[in-house]
PDB file of N, CA and C in Angstrom:
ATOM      1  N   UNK A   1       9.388 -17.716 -10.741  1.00  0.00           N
ATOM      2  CA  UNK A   1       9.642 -17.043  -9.478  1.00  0.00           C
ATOM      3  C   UNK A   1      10.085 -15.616  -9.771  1.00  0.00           C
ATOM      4  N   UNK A   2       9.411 -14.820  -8.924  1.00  0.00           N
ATOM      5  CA  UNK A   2       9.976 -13.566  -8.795  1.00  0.00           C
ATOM      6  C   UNK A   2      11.201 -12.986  -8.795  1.00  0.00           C
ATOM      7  N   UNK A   3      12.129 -12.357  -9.420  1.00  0.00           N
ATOM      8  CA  UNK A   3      13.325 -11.653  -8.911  1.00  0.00           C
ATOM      9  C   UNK A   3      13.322 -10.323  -8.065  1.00  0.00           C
ATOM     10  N   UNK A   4      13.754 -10.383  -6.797  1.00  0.00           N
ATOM     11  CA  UNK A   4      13.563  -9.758  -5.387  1.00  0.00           C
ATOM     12  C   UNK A   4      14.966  -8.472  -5.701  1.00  0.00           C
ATOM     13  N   UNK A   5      14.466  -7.669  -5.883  1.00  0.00           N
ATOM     14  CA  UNK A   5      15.761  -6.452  -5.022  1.00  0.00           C
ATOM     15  C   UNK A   5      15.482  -5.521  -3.960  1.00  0.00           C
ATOM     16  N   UNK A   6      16.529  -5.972  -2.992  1.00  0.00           N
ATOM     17  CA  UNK A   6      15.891  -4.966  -1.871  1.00  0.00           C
ATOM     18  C   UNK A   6      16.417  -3.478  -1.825  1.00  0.00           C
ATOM     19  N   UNK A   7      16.383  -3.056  -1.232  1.00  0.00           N
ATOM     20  CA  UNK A   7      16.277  -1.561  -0.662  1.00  0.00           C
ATOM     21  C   UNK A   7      16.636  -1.364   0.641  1.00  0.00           C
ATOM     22  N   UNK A   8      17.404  -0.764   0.944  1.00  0.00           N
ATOM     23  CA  UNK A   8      17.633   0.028   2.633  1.00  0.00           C
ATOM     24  C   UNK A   8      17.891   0.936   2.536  1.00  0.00           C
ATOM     25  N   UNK A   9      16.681   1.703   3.374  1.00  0.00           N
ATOM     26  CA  UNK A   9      16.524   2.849   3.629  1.00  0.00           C
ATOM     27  C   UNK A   9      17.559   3.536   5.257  1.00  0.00           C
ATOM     28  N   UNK A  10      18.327   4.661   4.858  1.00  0.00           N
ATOM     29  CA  UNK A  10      18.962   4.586   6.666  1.00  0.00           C
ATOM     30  C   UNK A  10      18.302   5.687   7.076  1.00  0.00           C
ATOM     31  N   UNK A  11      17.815   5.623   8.029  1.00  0.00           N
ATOM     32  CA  UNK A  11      17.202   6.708   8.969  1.00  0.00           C
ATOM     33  C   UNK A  11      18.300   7.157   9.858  1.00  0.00           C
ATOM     34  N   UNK A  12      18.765   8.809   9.985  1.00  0.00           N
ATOM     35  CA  UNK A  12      19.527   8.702  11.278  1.00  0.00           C
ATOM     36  C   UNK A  12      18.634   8.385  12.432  1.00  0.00           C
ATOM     37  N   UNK A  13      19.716   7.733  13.390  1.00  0.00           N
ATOM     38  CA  UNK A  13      19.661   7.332  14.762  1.00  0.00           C
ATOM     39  C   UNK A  13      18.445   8.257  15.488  1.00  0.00           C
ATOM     40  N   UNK A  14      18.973   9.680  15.661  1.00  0.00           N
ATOM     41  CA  UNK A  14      18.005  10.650  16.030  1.00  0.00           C
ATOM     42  C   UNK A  14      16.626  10.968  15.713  1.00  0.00           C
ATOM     43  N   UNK A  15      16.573  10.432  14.383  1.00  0.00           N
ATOM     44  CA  UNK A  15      14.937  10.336  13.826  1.00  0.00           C
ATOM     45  C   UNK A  15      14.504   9.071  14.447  1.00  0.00           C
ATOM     46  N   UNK A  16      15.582   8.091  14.338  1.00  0.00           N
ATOM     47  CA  UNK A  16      14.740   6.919  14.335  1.00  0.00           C
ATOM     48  C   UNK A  16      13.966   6.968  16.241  1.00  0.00           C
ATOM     49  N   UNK A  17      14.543   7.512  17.231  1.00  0.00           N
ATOM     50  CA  UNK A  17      14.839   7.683  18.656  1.00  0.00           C
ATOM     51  C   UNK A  17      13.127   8.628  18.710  1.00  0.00           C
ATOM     52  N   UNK A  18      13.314   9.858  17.445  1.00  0.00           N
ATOM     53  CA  UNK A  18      12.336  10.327  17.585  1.00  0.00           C
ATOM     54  C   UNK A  18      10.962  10.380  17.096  1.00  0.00           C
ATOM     55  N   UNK A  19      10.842   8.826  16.601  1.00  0.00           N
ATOM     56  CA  UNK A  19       9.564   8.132  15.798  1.00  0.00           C
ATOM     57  C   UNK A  19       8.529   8.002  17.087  1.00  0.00           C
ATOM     58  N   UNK A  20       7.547   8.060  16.984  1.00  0.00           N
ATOM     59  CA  UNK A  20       5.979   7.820  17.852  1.00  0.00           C
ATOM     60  C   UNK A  20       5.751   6.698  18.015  1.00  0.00           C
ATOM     61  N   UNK A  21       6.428   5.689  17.026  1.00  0.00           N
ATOM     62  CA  UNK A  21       6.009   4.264  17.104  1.00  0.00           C
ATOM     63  C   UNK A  21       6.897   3.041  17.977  1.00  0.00           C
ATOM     64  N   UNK A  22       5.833   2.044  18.667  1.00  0.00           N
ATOM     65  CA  UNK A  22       5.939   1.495  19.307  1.00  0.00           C
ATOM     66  C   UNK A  22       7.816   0.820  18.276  1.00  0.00           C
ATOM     67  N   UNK A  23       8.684   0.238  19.761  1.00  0.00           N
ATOM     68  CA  UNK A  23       9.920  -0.114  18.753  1.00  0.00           C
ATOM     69  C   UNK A  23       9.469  -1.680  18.404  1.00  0.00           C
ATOM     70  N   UNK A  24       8.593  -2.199  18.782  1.00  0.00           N
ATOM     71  CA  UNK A  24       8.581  -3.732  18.018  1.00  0.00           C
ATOM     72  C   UNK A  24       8.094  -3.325  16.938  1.00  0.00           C
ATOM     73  N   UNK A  25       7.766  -4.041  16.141  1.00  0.00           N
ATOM     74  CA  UNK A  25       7.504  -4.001  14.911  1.00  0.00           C
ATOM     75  C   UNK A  25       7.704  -2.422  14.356  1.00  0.00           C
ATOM     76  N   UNK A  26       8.619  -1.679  14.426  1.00  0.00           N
ATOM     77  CA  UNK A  26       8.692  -0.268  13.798  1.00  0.00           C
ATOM     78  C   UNK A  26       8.814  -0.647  12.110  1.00  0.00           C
ATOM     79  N   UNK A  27       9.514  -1.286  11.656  1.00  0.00           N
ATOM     80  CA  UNK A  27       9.951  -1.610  10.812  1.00  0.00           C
ATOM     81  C   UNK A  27       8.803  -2.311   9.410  1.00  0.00           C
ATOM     82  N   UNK A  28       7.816  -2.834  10.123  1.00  0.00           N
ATOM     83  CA  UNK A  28       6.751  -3.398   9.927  1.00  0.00           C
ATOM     84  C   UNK A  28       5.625  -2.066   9.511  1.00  0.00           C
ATOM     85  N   UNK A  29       6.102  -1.539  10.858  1.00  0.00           N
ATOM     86  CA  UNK A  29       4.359  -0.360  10.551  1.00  0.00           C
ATOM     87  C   UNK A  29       5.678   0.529   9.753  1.00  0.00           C
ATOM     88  N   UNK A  30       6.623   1.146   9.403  1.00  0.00           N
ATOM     89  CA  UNK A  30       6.646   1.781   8.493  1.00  0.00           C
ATOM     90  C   UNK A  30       6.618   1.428   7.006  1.00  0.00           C
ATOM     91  N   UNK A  31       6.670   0.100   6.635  1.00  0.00           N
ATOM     92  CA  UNK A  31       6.444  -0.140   5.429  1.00  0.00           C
ATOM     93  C   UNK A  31       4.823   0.000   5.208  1.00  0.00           C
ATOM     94  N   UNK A  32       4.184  -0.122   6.144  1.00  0.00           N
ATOM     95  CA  UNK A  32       2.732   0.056   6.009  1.00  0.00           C
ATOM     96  C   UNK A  32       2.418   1.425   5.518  1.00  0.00           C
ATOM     97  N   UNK A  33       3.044   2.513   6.720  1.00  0.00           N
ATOM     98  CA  UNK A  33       2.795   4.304   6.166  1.00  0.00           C
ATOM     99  C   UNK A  33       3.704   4.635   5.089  1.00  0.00           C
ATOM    100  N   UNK A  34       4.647   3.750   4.607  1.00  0.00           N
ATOM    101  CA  UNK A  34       5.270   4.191   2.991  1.00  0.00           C
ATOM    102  C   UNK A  34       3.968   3.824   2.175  1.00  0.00           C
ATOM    103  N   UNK A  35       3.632   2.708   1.787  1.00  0.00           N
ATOM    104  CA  UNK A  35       2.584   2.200   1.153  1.00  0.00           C
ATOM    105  C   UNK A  35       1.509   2.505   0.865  1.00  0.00           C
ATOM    106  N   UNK A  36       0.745   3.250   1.843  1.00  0.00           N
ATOM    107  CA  UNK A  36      -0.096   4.240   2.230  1.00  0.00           C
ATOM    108  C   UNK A  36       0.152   5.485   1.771  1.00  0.00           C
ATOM    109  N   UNK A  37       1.327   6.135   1.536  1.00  0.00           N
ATOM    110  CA  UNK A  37       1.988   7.771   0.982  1.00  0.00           C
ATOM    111  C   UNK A  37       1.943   7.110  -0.211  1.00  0.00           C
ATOM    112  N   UNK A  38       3.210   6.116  -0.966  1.00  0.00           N
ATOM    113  CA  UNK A  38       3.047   5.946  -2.164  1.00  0.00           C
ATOM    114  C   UNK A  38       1.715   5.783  -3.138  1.00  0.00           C
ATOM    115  N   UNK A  39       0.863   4.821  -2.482  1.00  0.00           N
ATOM    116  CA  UNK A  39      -0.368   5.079  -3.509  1.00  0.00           C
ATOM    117  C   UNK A  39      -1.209   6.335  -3.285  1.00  0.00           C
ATOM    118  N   UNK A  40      -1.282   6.664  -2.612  1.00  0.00           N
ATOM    119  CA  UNK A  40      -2.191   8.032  -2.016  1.00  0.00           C
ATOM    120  C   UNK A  40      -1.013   9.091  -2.718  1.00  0.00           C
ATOM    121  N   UNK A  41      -0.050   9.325  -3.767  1.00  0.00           N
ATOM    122  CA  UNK A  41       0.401   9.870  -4.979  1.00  0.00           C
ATOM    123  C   UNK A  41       0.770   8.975  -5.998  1.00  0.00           C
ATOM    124  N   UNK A  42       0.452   7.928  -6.265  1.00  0.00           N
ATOM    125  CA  UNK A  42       0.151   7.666  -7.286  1.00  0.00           C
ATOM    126  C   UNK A  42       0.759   6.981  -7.738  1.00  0.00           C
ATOM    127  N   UNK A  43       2.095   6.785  -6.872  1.00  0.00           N
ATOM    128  CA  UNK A  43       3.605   6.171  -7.574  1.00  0.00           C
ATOM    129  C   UNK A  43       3.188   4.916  -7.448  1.00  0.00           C
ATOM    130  N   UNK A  44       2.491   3.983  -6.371  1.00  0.00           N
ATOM    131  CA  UNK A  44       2.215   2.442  -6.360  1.00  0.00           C
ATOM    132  C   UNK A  44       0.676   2.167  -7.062  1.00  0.00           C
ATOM    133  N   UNK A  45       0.677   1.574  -7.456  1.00  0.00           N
ATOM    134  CA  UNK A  45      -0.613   0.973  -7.410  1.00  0.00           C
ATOM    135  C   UNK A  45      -1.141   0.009  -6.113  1.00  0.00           C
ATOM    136  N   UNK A  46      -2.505  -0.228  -6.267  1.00  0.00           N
ATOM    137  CA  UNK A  46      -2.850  -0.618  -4.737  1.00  0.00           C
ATOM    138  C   UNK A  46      -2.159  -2.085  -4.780  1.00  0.00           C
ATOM    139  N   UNK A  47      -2.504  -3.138  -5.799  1.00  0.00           N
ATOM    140  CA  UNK A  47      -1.542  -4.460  -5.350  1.00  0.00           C
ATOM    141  C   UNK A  47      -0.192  -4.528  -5.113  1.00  0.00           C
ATOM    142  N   UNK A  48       0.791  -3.718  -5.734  1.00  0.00           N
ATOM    143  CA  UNK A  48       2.683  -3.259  -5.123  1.00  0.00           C
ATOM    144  C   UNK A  48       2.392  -2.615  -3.726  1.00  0.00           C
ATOM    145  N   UNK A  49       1.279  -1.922  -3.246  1.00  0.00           N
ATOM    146  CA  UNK A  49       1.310  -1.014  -1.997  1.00  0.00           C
ATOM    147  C   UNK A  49       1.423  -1.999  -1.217  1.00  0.00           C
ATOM    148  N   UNK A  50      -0.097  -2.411  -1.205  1.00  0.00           N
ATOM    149  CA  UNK A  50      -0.536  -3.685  -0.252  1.00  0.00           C
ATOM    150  C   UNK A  50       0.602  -4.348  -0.093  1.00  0.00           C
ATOM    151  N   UNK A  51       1.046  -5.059  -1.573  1.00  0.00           N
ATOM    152  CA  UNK A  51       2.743  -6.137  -1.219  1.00  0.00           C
ATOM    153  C   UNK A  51       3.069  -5.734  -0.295  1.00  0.00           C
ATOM    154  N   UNK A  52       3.988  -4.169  -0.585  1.00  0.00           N
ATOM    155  CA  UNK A  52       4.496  -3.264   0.195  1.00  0.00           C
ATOM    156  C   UNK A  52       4.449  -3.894   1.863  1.00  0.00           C
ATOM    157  N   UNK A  53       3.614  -3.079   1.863  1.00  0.00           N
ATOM    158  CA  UNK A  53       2.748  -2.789   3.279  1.00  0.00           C
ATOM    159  C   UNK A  53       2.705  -4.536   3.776  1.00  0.00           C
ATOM    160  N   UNK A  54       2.626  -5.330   3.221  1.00  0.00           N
ATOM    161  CA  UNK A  54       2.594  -7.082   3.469  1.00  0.00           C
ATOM    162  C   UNK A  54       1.331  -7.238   4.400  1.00  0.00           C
ATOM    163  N   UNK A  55       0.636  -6.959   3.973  1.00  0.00           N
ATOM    164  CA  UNK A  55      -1.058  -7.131   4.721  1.00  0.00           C
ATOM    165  C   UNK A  55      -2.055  -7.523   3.348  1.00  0.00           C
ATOM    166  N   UNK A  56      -3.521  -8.128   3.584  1.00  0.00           N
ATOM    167  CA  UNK A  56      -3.860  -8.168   2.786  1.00  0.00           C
ATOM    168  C   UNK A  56      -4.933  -7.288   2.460  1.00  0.00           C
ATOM    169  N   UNK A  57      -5.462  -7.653   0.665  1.00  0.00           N
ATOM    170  CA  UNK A  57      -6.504  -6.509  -0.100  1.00  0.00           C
ATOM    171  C   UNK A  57      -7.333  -6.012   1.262  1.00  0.00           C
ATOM    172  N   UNK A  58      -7.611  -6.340   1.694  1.00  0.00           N
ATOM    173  CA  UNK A  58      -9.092  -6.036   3.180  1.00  0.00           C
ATOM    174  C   UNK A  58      -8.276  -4.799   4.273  1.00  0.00           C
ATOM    175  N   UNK A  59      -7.105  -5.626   4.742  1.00  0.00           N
ATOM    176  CA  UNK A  59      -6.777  -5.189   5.306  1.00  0.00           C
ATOM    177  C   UNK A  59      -5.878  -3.259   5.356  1.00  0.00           C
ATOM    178  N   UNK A  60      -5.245  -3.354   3.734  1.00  0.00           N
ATOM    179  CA  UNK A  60      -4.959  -2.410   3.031  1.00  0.00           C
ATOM    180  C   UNK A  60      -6.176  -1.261   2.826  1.00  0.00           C
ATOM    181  N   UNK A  61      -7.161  -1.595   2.607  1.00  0.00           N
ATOM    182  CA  UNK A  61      -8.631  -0.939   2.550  1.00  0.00           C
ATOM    183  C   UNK A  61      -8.412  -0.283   3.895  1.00  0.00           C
ATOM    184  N   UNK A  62      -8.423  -0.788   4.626  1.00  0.00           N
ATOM    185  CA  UNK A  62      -8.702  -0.631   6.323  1.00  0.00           C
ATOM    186  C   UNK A  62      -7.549   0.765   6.520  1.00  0.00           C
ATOM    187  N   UNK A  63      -6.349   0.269   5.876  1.00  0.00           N
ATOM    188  CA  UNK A  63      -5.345   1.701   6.373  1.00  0.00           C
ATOM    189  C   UNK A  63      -5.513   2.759   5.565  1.00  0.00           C
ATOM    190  N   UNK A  64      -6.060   2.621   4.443  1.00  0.00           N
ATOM    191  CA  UNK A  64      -6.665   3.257   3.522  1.00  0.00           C
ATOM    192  C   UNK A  64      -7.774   4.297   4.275  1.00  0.00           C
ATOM    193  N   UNK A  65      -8.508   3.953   5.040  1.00  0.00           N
ATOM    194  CA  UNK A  65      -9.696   4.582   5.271  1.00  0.00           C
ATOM    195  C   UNK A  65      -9.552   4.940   6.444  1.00  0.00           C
ATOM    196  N   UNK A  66      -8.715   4.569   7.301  1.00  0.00           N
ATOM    197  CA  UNK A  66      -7.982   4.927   8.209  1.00  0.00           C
ATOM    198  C   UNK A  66      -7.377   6.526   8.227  1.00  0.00           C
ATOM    199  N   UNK A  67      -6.262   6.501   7.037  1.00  0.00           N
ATOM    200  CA  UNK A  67      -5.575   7.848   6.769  1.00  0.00           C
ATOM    201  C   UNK A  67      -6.427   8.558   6.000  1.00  0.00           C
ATOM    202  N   UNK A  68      -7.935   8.490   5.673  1.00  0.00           N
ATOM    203  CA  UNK A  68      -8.213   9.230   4.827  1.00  0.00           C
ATOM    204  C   UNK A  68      -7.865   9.413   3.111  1.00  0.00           C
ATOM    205  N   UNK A  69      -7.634   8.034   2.809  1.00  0.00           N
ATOM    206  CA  UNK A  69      -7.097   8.100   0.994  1.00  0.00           C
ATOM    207  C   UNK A  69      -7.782   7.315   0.688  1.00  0.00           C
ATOM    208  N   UNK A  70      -8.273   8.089  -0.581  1.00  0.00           N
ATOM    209  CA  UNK A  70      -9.714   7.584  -1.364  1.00  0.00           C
ATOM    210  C   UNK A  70      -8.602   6.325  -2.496  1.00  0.00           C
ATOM    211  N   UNK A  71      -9.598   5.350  -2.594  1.00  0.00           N
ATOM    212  CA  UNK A  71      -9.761   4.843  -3.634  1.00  0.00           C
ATOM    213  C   UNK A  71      -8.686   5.211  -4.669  1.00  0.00           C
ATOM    214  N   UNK A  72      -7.644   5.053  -5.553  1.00  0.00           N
ATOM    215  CA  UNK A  72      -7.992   5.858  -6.596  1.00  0.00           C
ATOM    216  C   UNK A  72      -8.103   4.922  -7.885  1.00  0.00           C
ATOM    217  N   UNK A  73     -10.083   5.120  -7.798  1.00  0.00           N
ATOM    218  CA  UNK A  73     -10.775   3.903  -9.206  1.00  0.00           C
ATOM    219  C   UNK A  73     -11.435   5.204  -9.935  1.00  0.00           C
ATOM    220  N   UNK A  74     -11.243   5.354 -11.086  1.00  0.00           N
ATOM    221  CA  UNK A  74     -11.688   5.833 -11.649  1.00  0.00           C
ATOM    222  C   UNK A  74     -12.418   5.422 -13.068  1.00  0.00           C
ATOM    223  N   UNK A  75     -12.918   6.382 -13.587  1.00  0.00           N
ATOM    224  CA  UNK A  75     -14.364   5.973 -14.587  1.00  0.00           C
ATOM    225  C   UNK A  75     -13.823   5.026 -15.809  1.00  0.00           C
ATOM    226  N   UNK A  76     -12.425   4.701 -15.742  1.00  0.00           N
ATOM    227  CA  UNK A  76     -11.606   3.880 -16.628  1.00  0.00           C
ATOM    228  C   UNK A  76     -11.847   2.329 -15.899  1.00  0.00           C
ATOM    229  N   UNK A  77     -11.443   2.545 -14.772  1.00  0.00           N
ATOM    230  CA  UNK A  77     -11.627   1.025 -13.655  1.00  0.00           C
ATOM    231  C   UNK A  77     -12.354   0.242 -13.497  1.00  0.00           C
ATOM    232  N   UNK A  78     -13.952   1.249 -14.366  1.00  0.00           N
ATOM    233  CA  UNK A  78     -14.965   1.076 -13.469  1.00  0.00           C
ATOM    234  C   UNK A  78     -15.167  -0.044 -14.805  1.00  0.00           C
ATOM    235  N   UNK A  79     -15.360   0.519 -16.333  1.00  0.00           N
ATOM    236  CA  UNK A  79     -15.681   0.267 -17.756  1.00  0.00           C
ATOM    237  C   UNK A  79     -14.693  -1.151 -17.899  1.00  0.00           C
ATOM    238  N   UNK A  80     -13.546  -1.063 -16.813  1.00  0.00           N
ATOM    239  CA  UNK A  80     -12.978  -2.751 -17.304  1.00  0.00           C
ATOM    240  C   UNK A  80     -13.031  -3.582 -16.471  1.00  0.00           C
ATOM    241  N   UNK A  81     -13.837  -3.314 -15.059  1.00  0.00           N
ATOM    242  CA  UNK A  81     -14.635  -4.298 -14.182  1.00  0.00           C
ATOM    243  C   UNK A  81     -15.668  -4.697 -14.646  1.00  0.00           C
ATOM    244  N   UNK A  82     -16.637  -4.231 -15.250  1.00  0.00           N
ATOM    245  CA  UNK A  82     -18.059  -4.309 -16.212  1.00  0.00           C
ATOM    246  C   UNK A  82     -17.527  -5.190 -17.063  1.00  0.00           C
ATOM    247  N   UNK A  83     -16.329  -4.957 -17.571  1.00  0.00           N
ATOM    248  CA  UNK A  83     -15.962  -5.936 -19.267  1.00  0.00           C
ATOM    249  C   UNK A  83     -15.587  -7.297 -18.464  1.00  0.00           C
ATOM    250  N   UNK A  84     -14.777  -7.306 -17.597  1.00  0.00           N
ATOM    251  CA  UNK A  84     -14.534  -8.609 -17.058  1.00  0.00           C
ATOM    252  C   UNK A  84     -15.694  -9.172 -16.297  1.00  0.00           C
ATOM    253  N   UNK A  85     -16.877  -8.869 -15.546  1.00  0.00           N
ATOM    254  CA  UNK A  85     -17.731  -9.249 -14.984  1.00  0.00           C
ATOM    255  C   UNK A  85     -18.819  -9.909 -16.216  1.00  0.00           C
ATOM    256  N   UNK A  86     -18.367  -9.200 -17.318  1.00  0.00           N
ATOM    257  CA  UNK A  86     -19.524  -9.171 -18.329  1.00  0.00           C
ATOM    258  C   UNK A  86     -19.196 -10.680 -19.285  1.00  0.00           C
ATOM    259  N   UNK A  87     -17.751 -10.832 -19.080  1.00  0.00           N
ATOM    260  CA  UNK A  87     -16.826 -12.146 -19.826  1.00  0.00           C
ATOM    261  C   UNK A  87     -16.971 -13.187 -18.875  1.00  0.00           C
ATOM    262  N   UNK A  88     -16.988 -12.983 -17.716  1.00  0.00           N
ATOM    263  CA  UNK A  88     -17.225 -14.134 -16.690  1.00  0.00           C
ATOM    264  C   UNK A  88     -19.080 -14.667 -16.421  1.00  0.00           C
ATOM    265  N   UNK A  89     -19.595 -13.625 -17.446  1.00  0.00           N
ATOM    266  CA  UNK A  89     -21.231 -14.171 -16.675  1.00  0.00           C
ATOM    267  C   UNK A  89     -21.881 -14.970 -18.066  1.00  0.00           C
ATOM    268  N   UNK A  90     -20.481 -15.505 -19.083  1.00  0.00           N
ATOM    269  CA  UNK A  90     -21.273 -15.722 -20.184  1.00  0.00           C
ATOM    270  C   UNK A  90     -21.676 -17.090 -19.791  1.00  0.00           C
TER     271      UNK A  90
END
């Protein structure tokens, strides 16, 4: 089993009053737009984001393409999807 540490973040009152987002689930969709900033620089990778964000691979894609943040697979990603596709087709 996993060992869990959380985090709380405090927003003042006044920010929080002056967020755009609906108040049910606020809490919900902002772990989604952290998740979304963090990998879109680099600090998460997409499976900790997604965690993050608590939606799944598909759905993460979706906010992904949503905000405009590419992928980030590069020509390294690509050479050890080939190696594992290439180990699974023996």
């Amino acid at each position: 089993m996993e060992d869990t540490m959380g985090m709380t973040l405090e927003i003042p009152e006044g920010v929080v009053h002056a967020m755009r987002l609906p108040r049910k689930g606020t809490k919900e969709e902002l772990k989604k737009l952290l998740a979304v900033a963090l990998y879109a620089k680099g600090i998460l990778g997409i499976g900790k984001a997604r965690e993050l964000a608590g939606v799944s691979k598909l759905e993460f894609y979706g906010l992904l393409k949503k905000d405009g943040v590419p992928l980030n697979y590069g020509e390294e990603d690509l050479k050890k999807d080939i190696e594992t596709i290439k180990a699974l087709s023996v």
